[in-house]
Protein backbone atom coordinates (compact mmCIF):
# COMPACT_ATOMS: atom_id res chain seq x y z
CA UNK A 1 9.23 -27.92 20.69
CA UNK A 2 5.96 -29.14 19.19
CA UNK A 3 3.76 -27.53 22.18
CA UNK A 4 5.75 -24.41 21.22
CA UNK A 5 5.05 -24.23 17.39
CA UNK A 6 1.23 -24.95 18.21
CA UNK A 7 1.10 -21.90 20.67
CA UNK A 8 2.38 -19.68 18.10
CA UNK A 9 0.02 -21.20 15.37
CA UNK A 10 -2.77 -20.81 18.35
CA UNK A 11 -1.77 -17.69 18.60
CA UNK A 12 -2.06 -16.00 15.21
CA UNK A 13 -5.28 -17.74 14.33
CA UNK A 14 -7.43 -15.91 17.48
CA UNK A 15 -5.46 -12.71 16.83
CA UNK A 16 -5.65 -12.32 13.48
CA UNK A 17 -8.22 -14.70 12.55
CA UNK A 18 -8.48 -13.73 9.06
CA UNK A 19 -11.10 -14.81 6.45
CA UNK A 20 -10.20 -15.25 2.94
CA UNK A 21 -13.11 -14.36 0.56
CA UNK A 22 -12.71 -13.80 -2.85
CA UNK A 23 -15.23 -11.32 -5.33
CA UNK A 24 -17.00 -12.07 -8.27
CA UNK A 25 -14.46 -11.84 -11.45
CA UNK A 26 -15.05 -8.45 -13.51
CA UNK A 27 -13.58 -8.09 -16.68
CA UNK A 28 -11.42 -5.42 -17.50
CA UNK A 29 -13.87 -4.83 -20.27
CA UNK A 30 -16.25 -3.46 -17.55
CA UNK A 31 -14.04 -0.71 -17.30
CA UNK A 32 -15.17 1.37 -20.57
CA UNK A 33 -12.02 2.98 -20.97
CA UNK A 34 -8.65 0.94 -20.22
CA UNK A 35 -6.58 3.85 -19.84
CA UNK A 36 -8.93 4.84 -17.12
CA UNK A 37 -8.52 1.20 -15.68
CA UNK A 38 -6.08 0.93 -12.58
CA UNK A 39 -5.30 -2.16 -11.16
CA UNK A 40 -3.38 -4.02 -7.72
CA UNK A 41 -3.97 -1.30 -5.56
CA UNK A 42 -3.15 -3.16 -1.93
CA UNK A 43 -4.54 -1.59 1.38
CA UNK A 44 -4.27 -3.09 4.78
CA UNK A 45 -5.93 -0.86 7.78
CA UNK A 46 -6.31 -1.80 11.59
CA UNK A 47 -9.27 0.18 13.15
CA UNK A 48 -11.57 -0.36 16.54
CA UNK A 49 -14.19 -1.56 13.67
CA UNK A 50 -14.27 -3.72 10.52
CA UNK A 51 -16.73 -1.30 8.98
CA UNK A 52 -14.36 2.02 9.65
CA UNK A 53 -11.35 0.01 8.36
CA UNK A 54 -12.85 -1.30 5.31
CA UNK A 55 -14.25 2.52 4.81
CA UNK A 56 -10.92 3.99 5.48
CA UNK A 57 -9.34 1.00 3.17
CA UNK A 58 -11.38 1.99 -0.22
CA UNK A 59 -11.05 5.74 0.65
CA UNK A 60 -7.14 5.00 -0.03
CA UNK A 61 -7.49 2.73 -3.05
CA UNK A 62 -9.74 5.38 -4.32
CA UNK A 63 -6.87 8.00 -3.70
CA UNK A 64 -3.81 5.74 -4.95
CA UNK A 65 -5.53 4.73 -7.74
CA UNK A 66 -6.41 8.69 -8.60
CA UNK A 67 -2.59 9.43 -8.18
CA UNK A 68 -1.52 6.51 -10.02
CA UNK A 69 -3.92 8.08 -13.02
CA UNK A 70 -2.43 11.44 -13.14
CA UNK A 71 1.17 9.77 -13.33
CA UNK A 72 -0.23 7.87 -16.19
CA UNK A 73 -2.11 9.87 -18.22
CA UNK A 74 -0.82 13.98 -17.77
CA UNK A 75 2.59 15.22 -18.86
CA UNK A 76 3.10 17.27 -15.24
CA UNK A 77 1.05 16.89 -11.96
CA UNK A 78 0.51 19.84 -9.77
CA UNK A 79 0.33 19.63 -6.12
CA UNK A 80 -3.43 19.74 -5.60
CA UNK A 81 -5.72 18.64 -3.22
CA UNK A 82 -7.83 16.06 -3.33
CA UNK A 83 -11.41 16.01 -1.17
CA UNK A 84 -12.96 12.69 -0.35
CA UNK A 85 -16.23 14.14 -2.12
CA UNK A 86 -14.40 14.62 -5.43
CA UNK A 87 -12.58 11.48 -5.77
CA UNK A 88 -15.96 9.38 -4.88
CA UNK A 89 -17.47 11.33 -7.77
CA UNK A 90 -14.32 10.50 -10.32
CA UNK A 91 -15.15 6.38 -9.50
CA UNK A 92 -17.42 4.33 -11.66
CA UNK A 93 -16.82 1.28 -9.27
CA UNK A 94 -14.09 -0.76 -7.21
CA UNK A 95 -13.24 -4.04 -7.60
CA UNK A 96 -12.43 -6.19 -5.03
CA UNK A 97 -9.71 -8.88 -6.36
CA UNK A 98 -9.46 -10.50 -3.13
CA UNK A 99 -10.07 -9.58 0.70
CA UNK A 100 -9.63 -10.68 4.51
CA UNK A 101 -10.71 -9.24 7.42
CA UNK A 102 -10.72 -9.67 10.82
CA UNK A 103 -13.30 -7.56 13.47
CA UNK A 104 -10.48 -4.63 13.52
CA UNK A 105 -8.57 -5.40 10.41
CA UNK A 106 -9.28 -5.13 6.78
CA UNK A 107 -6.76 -6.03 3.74
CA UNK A 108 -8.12 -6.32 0.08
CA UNK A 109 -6.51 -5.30 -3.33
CA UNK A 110 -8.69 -3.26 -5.49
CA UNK A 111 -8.97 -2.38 -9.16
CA UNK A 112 -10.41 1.06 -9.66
CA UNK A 113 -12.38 2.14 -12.88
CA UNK A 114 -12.79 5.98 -13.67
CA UNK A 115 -15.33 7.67 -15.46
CA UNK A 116 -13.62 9.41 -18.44
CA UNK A 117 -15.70 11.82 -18.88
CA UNK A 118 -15.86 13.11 -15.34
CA UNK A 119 -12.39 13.01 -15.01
CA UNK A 120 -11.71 14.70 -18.28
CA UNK A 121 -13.87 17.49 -17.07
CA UNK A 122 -10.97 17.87 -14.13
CA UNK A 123 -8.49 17.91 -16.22
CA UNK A 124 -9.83 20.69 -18.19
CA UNK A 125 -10.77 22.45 -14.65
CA UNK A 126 -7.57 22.48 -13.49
CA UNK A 127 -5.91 23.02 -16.70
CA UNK A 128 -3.82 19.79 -17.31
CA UNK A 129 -1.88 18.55 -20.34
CA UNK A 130 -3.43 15.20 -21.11
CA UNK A 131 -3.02 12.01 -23.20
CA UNK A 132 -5.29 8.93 -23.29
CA UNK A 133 -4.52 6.85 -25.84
CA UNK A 134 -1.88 3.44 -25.14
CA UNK A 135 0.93 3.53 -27.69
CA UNK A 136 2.28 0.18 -29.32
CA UNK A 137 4.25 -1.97 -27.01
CA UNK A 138 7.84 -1.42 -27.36
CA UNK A 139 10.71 -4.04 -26.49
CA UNK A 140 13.61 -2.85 -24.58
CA UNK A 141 17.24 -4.40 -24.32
CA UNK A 142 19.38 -3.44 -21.90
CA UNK A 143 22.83 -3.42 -23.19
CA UNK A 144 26.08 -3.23 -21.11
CA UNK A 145 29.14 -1.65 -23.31
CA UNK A 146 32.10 -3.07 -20.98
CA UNK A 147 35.70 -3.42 -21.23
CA UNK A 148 35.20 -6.50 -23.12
CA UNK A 149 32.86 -5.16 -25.82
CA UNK A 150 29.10 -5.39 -25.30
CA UNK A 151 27.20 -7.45 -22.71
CA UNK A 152 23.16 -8.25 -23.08
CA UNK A 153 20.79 -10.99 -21.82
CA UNK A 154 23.36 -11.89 -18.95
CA UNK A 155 21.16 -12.20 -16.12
CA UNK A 156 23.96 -11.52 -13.45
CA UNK A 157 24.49 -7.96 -15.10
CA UNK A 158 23.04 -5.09 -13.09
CA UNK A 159 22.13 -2.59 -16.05
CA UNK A 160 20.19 -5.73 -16.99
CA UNK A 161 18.81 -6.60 -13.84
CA UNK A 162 17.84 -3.11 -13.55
CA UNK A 163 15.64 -2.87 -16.17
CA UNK A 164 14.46 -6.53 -15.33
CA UNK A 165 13.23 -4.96 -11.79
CA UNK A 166 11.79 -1.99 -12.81
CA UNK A 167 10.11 -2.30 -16.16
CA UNK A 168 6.90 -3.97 -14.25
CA UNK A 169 6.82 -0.83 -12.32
CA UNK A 170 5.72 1.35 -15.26
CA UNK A 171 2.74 2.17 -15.82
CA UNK A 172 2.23 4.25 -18.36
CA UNK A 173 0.60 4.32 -21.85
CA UNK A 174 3.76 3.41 -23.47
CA UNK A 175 4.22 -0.42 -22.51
CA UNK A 176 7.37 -1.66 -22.79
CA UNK A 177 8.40 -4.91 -21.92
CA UNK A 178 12.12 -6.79 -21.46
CA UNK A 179 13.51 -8.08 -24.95
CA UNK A 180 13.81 -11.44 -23.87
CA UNK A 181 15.15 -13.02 -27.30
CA UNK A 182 15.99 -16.45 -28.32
CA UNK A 183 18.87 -19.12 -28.49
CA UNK A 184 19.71 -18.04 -32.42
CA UNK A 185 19.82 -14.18 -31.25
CA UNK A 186 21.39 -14.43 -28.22
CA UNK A 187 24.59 -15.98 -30.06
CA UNK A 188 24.27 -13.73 -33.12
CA UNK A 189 23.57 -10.50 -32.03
CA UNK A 190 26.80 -9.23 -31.11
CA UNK A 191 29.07 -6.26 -30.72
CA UNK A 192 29.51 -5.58 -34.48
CA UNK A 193 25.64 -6.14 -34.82
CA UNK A 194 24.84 -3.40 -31.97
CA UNK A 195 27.78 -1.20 -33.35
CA UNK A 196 26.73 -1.35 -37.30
CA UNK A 197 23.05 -1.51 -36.39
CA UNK A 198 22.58 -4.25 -38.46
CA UNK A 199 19.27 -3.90 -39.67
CA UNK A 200 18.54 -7.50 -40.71
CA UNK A 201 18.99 -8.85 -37.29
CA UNK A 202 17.25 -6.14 -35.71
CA UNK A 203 13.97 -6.82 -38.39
CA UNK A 204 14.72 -10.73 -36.62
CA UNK A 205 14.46 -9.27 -33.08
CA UNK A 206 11.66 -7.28 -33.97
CA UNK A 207 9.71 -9.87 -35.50
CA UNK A 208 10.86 -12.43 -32.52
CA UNK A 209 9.23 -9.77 -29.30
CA UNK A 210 6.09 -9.84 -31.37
CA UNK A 211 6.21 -5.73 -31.33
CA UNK A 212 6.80 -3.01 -34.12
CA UNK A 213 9.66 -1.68 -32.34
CA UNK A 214 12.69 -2.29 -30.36
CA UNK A 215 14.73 0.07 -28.16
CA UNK A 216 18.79 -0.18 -27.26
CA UNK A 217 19.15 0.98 -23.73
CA UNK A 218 22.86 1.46 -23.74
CA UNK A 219 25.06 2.38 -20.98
CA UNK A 220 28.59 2.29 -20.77
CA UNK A 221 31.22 3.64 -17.88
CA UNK A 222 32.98 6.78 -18.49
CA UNK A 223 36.00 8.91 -16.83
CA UNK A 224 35.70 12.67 -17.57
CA UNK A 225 38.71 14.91 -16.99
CA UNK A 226 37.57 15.27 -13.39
CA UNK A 227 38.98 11.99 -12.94
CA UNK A 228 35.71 10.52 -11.61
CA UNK A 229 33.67 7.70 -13.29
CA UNK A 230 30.19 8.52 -14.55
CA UNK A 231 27.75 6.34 -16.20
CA UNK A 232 27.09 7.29 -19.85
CA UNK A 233 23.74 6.05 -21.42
CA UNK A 234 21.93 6.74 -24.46
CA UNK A 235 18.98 4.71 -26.66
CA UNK A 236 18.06 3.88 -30.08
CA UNK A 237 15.14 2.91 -31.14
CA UNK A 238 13.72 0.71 -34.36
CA UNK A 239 10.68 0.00 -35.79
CA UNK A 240 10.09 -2.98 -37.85
């Protein structure tokens, strides 16, 4: 069984025979611009060379990161078309956050920084709404209106979980981030608090998230006269 382990070990370190290298640290500060700041763009490509794969590899960050910019900062995307040429032009720089290659393969995750002015000129261009500017963090909490009244901060909840899984994902220039509370609010904000909006526990919430504003995410099952069940959700948001 031993022999058979070390094979496979064997195995994976000629085939693959990856080397770990790491790049200088950049500061996000190098990046004039945040908002034109993307970061954790992963790329893995397999080519007959390292040097075509690691070309191909920053052609794609490049790209991702360019898409990943248009989400973020204009209010519709069109379907254009994007030519290698362009996009190279758009970059100030890429940074390499960590990398391994083989002779055929190349993985790395990159950060990309844009010029703002450059792409600002595209926007105009190709005549697209634009914003640039991050907003004030805002917390969310998820909030489960149930049979039993309301349910929040219960981990095992999936409109909880939901917003648990996919709040990371955003990235936009709105940041909101999971209310995560405290053992004092957890027991006293309850149904009649959510119901009456209770404004001096929400000032407590507010205060605890360290943000000027805190959004109810509330869903809550509901049978129309159909007779089918349909999830009903609505928000309301509070500043401090």
């Amino acid at each position: 069984m031993m022999i058979k382990y070390f094979k496979i070990f064997v195995l994976i370190i000629f085939q693959i025979s990856l080397i770990q290298s790491k790049a200088f640290a950049l500061n996000k500060d190098d990046c004039r611009s945040s908002s034109f700041y993307i970061k954790n763009i992963n790329v893995d490509f397999t080519k007959k060379s390292i040097i075509e794969a690691r070309s191909l590899a920053e052609q794609k960050a490049r790209l991702i990161a360019l898409n990943r910019l248009l989400r973020r900062l204009t209010l519709k995307n069109k379907n254009l078309i994007f030519k290698k040429s362009k996009i190279l032009q758009l970059v100030d720089f890429l940074k390499i956050n960590n990398e391994a290659n083989s002779n055929t393969r190349y993985i790395a995750n990159f950060d990309v920084c844009f010029n703002r002015d450059l792409v600002i000129k595209f926007f105009h261009k190709n005549k697209l709404q634009y914003a640039e500017s991050y907003k004030e963090p805002i917390s969310v909490l998820p909030i489960f209106k149930g049979p039993r009244g309301f349910i929040l901060w219960d981990k095992k909840d999936a409109w909880y979980s939901l917003w648990k899984d996919k709040l990371g994902l955003i990235d936009g220039l709105v940041k909101l981030k999971l209310a995560k509370g405290n053992l004092y609010l957890n027991r006293k904000i309850t149904s009649s608090i959510i119901s009456n909006y209770d404004e001096e526990m929400i000032k407590k919430l507010v205060a605890n998230e360290n943000t000027k504003s805190v959004l109810f995410v509330i869903a809550e099952p509901d049978i129309q006269n159909d007779g089918k069940k349909y999830l009903r959700t609505y928000t309301k948001l509070f500043n401090s």
